[in-house]
N, C-alpha and C. Protein backbone atom coordinates (compact mmCIF):
# COMPACT_ATOMS: atom_id res chain seq x y z
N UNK A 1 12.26 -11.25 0.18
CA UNK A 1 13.57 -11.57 0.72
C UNK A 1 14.58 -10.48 0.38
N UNK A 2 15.41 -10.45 1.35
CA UNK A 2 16.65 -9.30 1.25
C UNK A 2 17.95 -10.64 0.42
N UNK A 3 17.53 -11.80 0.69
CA UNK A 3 18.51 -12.52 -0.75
C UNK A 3 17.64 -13.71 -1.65
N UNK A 4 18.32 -14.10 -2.12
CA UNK A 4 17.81 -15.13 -2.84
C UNK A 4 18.62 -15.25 -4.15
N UNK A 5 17.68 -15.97 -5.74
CA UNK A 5 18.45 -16.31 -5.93
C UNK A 5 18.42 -15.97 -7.56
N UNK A 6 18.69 -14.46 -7.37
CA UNK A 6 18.75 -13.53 -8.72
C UNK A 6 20.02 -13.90 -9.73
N UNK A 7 21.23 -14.33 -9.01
CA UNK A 7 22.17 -14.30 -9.62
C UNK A 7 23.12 -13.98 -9.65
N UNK A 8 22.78 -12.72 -8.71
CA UNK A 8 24.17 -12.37 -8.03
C UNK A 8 24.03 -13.24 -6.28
N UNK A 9 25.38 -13.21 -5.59
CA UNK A 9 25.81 -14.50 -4.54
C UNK A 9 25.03 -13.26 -3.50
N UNK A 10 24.58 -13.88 -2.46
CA UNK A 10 23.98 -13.37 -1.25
C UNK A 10 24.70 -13.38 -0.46
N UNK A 11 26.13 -13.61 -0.24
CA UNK A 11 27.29 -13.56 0.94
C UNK A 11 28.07 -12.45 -0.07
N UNK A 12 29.39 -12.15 1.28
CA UNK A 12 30.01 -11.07 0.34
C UNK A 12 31.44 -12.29 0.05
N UNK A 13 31.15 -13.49 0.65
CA UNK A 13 31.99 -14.87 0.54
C UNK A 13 31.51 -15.91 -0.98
N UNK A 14 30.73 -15.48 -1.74
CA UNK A 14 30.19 -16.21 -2.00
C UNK A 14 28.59 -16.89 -2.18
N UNK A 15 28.38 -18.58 -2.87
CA UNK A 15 27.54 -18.42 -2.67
C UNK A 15 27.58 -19.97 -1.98
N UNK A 16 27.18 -20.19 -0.73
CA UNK A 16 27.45 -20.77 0.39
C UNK A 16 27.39 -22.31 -0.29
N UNK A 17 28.26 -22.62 0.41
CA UNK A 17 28.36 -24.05 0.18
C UNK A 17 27.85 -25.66 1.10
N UNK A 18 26.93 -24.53 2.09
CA UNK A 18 25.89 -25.58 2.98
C UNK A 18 25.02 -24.99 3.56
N UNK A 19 23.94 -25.42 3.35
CA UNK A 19 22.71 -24.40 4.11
C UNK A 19 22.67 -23.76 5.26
N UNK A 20 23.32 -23.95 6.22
CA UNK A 20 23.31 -23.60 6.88
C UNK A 20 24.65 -22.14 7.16
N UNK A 21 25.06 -22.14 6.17
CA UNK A 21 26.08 -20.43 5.97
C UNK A 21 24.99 -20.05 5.33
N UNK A 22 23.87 -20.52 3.95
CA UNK A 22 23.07 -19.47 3.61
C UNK A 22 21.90 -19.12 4.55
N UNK A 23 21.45 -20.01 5.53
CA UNK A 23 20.62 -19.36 6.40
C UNK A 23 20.89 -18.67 7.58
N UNK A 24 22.16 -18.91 7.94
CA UNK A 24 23.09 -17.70 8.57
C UNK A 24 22.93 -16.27 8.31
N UNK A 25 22.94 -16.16 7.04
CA UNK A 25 23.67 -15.11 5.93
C UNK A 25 22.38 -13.99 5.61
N UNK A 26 21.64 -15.01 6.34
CA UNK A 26 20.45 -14.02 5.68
C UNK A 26 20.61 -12.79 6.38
N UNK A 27 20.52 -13.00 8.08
CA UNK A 27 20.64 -11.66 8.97
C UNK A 27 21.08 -10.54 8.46
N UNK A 28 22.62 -11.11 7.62
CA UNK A 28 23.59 -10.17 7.76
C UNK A 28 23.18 -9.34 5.63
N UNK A 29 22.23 -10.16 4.88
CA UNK A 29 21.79 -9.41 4.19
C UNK A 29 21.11 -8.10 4.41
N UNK A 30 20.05 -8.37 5.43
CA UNK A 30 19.15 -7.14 5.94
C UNK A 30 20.23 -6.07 6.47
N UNK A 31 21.18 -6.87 7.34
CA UNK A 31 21.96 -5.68 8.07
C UNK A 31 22.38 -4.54 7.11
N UNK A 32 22.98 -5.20 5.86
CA UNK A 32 23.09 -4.51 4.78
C UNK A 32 22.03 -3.68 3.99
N UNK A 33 21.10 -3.81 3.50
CA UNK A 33 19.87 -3.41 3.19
C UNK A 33 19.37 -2.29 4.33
N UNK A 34 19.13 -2.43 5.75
CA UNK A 34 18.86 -1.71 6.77
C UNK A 34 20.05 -0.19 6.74
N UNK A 35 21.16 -0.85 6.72
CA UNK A 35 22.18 0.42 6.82
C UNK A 35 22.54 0.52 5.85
N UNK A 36 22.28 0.42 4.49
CA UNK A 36 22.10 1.46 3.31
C UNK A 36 20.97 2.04 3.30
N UNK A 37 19.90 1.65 3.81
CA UNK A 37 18.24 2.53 4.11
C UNK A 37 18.57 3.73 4.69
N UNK A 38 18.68 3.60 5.60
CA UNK A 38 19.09 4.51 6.56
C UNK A 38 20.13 5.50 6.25
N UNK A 39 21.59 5.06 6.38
CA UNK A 39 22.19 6.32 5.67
C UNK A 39 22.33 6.96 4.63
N UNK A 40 21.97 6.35 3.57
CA UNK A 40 21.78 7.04 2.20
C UNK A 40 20.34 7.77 2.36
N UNK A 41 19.72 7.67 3.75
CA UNK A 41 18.56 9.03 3.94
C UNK A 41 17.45 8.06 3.10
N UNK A 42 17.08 7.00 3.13
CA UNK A 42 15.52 6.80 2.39
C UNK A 42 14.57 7.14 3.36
N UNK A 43 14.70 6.90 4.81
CA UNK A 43 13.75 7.26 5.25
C UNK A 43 14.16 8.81 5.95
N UNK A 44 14.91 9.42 5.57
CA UNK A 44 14.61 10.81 5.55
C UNK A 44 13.87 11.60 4.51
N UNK A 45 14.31 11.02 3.50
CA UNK A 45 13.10 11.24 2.22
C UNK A 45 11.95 10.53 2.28
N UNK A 46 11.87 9.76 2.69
CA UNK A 46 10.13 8.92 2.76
C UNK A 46 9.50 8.49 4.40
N UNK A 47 9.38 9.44 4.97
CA UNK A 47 9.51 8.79 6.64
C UNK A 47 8.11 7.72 6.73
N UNK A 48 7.46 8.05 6.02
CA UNK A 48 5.99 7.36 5.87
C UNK A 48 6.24 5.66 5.36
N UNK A 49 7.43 5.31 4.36
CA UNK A 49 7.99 4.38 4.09
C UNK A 49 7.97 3.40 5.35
N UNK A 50 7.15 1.85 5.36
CA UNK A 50 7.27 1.21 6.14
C UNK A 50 7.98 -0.10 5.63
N UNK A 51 9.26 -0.36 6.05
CA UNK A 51 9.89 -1.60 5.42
C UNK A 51 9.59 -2.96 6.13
N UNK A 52 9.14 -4.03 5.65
CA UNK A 52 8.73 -5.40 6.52
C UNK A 52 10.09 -6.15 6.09
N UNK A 53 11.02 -6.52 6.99
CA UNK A 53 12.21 -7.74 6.67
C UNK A 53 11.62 -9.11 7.33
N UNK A 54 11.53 -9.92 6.38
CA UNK A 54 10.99 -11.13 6.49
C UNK A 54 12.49 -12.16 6.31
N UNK A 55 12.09 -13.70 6.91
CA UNK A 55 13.08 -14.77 7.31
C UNK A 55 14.34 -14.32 7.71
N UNK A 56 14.70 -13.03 8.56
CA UNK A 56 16.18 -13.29 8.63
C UNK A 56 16.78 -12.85 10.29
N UNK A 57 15.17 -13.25 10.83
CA UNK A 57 15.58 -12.90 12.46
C UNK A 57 15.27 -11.60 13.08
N UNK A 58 15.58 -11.21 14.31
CA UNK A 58 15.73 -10.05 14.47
C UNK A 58 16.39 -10.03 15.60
N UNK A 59 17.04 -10.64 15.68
CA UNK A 59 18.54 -10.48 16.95
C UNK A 59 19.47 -9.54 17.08
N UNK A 60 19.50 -9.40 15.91
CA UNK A 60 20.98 -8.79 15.27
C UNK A 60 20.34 -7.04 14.74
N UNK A 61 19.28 -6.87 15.30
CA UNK A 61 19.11 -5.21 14.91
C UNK A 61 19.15 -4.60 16.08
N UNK A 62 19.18 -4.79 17.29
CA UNK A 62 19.45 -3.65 18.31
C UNK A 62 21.23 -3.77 18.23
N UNK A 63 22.38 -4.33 18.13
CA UNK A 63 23.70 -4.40 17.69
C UNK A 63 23.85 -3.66 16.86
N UNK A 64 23.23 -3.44 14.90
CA UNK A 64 23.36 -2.46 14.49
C UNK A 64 23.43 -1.45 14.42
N UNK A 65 21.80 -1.10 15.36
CA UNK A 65 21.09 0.33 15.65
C UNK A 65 22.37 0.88 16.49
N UNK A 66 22.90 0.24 17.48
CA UNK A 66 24.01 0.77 18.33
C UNK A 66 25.17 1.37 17.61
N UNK A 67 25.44 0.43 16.57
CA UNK A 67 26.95 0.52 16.22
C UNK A 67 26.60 1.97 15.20
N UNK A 68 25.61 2.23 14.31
CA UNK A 68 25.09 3.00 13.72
C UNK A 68 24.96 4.36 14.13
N UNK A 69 24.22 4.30 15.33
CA UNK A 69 24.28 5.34 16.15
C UNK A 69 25.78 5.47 17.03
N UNK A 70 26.43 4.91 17.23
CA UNK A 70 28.03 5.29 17.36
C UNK A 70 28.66 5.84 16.50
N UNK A 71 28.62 5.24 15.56
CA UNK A 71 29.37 6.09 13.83
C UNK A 71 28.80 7.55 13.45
N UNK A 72 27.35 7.20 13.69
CA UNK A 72 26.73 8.31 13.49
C UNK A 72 27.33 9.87 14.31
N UNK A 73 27.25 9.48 15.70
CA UNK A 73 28.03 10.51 16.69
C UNK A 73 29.32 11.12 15.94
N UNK A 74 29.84 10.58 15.85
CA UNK A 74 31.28 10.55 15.79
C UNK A 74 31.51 10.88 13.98
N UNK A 75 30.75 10.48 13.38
CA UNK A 75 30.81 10.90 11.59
C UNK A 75 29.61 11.69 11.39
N UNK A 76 28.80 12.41 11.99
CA UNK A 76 27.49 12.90 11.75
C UNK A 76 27.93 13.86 10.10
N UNK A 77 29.06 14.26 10.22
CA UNK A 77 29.53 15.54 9.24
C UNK A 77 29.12 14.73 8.11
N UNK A 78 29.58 13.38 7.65
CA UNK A 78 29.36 12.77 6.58
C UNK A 78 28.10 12.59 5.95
N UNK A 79 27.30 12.89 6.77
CA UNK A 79 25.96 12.06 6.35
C UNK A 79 24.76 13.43 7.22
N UNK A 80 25.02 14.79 6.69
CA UNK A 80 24.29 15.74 6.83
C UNK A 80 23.11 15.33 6.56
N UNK A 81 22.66 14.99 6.00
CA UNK A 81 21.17 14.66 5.67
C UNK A 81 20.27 13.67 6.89
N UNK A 82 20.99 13.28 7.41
CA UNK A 82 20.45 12.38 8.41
C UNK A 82 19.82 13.71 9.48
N UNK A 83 18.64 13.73 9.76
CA UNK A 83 18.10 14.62 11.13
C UNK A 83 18.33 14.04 12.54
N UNK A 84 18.18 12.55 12.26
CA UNK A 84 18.27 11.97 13.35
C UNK A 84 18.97 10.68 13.47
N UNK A 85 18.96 9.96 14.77
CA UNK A 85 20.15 9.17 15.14
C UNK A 85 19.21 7.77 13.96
N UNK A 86 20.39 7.01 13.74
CA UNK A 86 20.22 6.06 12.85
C UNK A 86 19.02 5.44 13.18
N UNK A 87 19.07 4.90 14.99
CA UNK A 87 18.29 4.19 15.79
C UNK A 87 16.89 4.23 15.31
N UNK A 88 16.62 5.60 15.42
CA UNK A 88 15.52 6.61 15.26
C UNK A 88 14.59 6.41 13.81
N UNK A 89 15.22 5.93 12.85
CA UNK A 89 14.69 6.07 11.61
C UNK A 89 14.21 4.30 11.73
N UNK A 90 15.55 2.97 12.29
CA UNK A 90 15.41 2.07 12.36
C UNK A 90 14.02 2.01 12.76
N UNK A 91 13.40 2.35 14.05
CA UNK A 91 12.66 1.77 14.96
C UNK A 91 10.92 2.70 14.42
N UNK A 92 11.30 3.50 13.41
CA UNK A 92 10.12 4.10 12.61
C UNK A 92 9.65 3.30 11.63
N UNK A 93 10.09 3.32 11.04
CA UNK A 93 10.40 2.41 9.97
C UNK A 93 10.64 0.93 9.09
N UNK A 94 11.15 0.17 10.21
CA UNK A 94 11.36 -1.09 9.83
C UNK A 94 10.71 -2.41 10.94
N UNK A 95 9.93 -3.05 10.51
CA UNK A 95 9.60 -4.51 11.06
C UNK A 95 10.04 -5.35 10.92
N UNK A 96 9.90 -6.92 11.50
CA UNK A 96 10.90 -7.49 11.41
C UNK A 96 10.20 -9.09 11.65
N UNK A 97 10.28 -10.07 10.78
CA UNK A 97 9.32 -11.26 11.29
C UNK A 97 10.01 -12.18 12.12
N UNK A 98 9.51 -12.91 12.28
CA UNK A 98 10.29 -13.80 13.59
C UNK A 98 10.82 -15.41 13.26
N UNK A 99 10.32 -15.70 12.18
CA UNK A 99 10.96 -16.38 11.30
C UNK A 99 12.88 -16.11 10.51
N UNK A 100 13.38 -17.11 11.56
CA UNK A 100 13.49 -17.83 12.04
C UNK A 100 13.07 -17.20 13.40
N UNK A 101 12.53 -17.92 14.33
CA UNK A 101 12.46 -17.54 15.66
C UNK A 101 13.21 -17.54 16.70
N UNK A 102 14.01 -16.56 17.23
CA UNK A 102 15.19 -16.30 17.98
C UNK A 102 14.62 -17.08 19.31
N UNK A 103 16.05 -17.92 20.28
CA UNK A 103 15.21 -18.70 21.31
C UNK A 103 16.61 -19.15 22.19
N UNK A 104 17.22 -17.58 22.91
CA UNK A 104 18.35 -17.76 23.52
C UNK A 104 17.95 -18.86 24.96
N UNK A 105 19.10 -19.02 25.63
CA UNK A 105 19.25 -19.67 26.58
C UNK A 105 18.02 -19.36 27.73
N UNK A 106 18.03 -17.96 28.03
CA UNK A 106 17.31 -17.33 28.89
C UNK A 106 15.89 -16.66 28.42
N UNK A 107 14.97 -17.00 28.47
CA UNK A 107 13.79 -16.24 28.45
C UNK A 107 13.47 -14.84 28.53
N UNK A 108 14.45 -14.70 29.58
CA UNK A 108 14.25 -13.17 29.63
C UNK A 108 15.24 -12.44 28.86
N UNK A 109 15.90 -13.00 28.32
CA UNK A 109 16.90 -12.20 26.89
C UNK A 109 15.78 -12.11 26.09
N UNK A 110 15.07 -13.27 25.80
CA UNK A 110 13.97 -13.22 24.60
C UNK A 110 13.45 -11.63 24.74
N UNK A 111 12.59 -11.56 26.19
CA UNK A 111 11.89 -10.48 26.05
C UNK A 111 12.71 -9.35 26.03
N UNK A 112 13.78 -9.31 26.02
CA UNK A 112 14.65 -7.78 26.53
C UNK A 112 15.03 -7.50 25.39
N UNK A 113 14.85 -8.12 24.35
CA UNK A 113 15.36 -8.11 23.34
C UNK A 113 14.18 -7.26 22.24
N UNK A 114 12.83 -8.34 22.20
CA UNK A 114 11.60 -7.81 21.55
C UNK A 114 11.18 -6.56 22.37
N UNK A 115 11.49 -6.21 23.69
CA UNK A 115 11.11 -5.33 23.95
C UNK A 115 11.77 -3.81 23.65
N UNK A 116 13.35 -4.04 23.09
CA UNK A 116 14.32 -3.09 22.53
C UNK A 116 13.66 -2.75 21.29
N UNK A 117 13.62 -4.00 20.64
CA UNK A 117 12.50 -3.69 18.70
C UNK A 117 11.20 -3.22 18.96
N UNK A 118 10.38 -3.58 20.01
CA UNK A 118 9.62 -2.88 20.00
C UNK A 118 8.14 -4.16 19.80
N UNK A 119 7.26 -4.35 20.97
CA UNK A 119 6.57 -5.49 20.68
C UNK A 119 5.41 -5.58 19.14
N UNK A 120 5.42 -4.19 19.12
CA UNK A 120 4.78 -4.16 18.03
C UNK A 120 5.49 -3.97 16.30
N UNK A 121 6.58 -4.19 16.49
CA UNK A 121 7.69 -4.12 15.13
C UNK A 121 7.48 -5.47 14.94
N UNK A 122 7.45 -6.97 15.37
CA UNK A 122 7.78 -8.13 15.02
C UNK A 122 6.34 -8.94 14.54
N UNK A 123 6.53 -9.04 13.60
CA UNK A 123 5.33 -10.03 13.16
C UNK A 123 5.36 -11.35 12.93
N UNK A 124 4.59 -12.02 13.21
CA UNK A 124 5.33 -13.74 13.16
C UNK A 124 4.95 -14.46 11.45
N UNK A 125 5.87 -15.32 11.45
CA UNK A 125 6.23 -15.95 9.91
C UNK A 125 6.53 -17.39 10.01
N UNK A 126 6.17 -17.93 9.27
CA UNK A 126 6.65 -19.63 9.42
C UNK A 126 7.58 -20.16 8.64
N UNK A 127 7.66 -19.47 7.76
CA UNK A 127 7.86 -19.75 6.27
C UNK A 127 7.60 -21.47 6.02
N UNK A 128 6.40 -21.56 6.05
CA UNK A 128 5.97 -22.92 5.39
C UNK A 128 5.79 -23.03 4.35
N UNK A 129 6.31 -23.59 3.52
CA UNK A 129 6.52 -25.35 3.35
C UNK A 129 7.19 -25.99 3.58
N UNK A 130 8.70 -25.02 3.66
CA UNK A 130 9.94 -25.40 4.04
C UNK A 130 9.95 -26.06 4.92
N UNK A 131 10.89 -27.40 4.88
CA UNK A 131 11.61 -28.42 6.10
C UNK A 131 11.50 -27.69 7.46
N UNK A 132 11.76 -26.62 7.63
CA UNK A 132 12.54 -25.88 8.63
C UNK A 132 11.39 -24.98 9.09
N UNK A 133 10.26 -25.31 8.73
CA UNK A 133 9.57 -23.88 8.87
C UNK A 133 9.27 -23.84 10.71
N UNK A 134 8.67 -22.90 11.03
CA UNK A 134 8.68 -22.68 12.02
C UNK A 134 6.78 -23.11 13.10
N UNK A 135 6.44 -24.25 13.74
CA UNK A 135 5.09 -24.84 13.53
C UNK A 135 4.48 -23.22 14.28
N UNK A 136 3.24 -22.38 14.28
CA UNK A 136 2.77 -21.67 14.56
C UNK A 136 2.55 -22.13 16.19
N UNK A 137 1.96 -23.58 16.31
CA UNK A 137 1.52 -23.98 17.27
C UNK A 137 2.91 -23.54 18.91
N UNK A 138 3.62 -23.28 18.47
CA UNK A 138 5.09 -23.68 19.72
C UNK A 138 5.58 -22.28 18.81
N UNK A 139 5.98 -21.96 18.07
CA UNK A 139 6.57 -20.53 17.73
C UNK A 139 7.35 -19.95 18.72
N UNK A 140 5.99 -19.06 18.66
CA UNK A 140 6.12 -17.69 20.19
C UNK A 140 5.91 -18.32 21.43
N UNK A 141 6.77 -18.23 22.39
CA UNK A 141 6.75 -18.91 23.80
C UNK A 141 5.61 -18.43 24.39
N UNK A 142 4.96 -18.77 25.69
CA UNK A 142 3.95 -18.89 25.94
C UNK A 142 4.32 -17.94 26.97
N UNK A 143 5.16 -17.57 27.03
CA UNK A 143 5.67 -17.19 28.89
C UNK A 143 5.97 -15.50 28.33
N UNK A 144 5.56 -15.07 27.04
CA UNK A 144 5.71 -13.69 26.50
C UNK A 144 4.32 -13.25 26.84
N UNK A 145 3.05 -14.34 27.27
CA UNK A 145 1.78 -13.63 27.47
C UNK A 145 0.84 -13.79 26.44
N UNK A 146 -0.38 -13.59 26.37
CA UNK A 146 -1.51 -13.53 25.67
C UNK A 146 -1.48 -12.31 24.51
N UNK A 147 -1.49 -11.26 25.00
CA UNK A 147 -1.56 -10.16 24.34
C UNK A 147 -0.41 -10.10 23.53
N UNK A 148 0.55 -10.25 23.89
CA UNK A 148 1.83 -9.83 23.01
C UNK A 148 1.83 -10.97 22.18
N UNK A 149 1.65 -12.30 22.32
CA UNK A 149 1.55 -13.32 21.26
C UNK A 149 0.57 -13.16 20.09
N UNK A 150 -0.96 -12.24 20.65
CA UNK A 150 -1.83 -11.91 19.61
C UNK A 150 -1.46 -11.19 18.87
N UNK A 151 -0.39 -10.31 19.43
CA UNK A 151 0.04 -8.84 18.57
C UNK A 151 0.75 -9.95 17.10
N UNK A 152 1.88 -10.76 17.89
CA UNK A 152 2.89 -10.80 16.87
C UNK A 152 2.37 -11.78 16.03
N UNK A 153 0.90 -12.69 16.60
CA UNK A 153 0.30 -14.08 15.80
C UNK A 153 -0.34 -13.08 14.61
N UNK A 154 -0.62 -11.92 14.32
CA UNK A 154 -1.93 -11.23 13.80
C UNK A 154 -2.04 -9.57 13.92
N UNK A 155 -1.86 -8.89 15.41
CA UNK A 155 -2.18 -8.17 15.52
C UNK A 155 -1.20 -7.15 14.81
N UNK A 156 -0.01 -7.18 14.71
CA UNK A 156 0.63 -6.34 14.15
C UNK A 156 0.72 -6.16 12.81
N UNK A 157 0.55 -7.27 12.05
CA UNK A 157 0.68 -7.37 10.67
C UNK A 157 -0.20 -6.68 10.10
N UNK A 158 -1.88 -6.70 10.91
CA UNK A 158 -3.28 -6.00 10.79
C UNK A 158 -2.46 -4.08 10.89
N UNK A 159 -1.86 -3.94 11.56
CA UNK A 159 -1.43 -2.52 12.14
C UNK A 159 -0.70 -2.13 10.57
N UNK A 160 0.54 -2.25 10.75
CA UNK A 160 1.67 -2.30 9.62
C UNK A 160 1.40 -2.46 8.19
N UNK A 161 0.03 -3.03 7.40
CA UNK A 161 -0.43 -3.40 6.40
C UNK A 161 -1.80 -2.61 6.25
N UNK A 162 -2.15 -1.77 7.35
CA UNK A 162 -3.46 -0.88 7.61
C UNK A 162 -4.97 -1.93 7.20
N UNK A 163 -4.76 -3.32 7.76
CA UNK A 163 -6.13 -4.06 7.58
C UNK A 163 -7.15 -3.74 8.74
């Protein structure tokens, strides 16, 4: 986990006062974690470095990668060490489980979305035992296809973990 429950608060509010701000909150941990990766250059120093972010979605990383790579343009002077656009290191580098499982209005946001991360970046997660977990059986929609459901049921995790 990018939070939990070390001791210091996992919001920059605090430490939530209903489950549902801390399972909010998680996203916006990684966001943090992701864009200190990245511009403080870890994966310019380690490009081989493969990071897995587990329970906190992955909705909210093509928004970053953007805003990142905007700053980046426009502040590149600051952050010499960077070779390349933020995006670039994101989409090398970091996976992303699907736990919780993102499940907009439209179907085809779903895919336009995994297809921005990349079908092979997302690996699927339940986090069971938990109340909330996510059943394997209904997860991944059916209407993403055979192949791409094997990738994210199995096949990628086999890739990303070199099994």
């Amino acid at each position: 986990h990018a939070f939990g429950y070390s001791g210091h608060t996992m919001t920059n509010g605090g430490w939530p006062s209903f489950y549902i701000e801390e399972v909010s909150e998680h996203a916006t941990s990684c966001q943090s974690l992701v864009t200190s990766m990245v511009v403080e250059g870890l994966f310019e120093h380690l490009p081989g470095l493969r990071v897995v972010l587990i329970e906190c979605g992955f909705a909210w990383l093509p928004s970053l990668a953007w805003r990142l790579d905007k700053l980046h343009h426009t502040m590149a002077g600051e952050v010499p060490h960077l070779k390349q656009r933020p995006s670039d290191y994101i989409r090398r580098n970091i996976w992303l489980s699907t736990q919780p499982m993102e499940e907009p209005d439209r179907p085809e946001q779903l895919v336009q979305l995994m297809e921005w991360i990349g079908w092979d970046r997302i690996l699927f997660a339940s986090d069971y035992p938990h109340w909330d977990f996510d059943d394997p059986r209904f997860a991944i929609p059916s209407y993403l296809g055979d192949e791409r459901r094997a990738a994210i049921y199995g096949g990628n995790a086999k890739a990303v973990y070199g099994w």
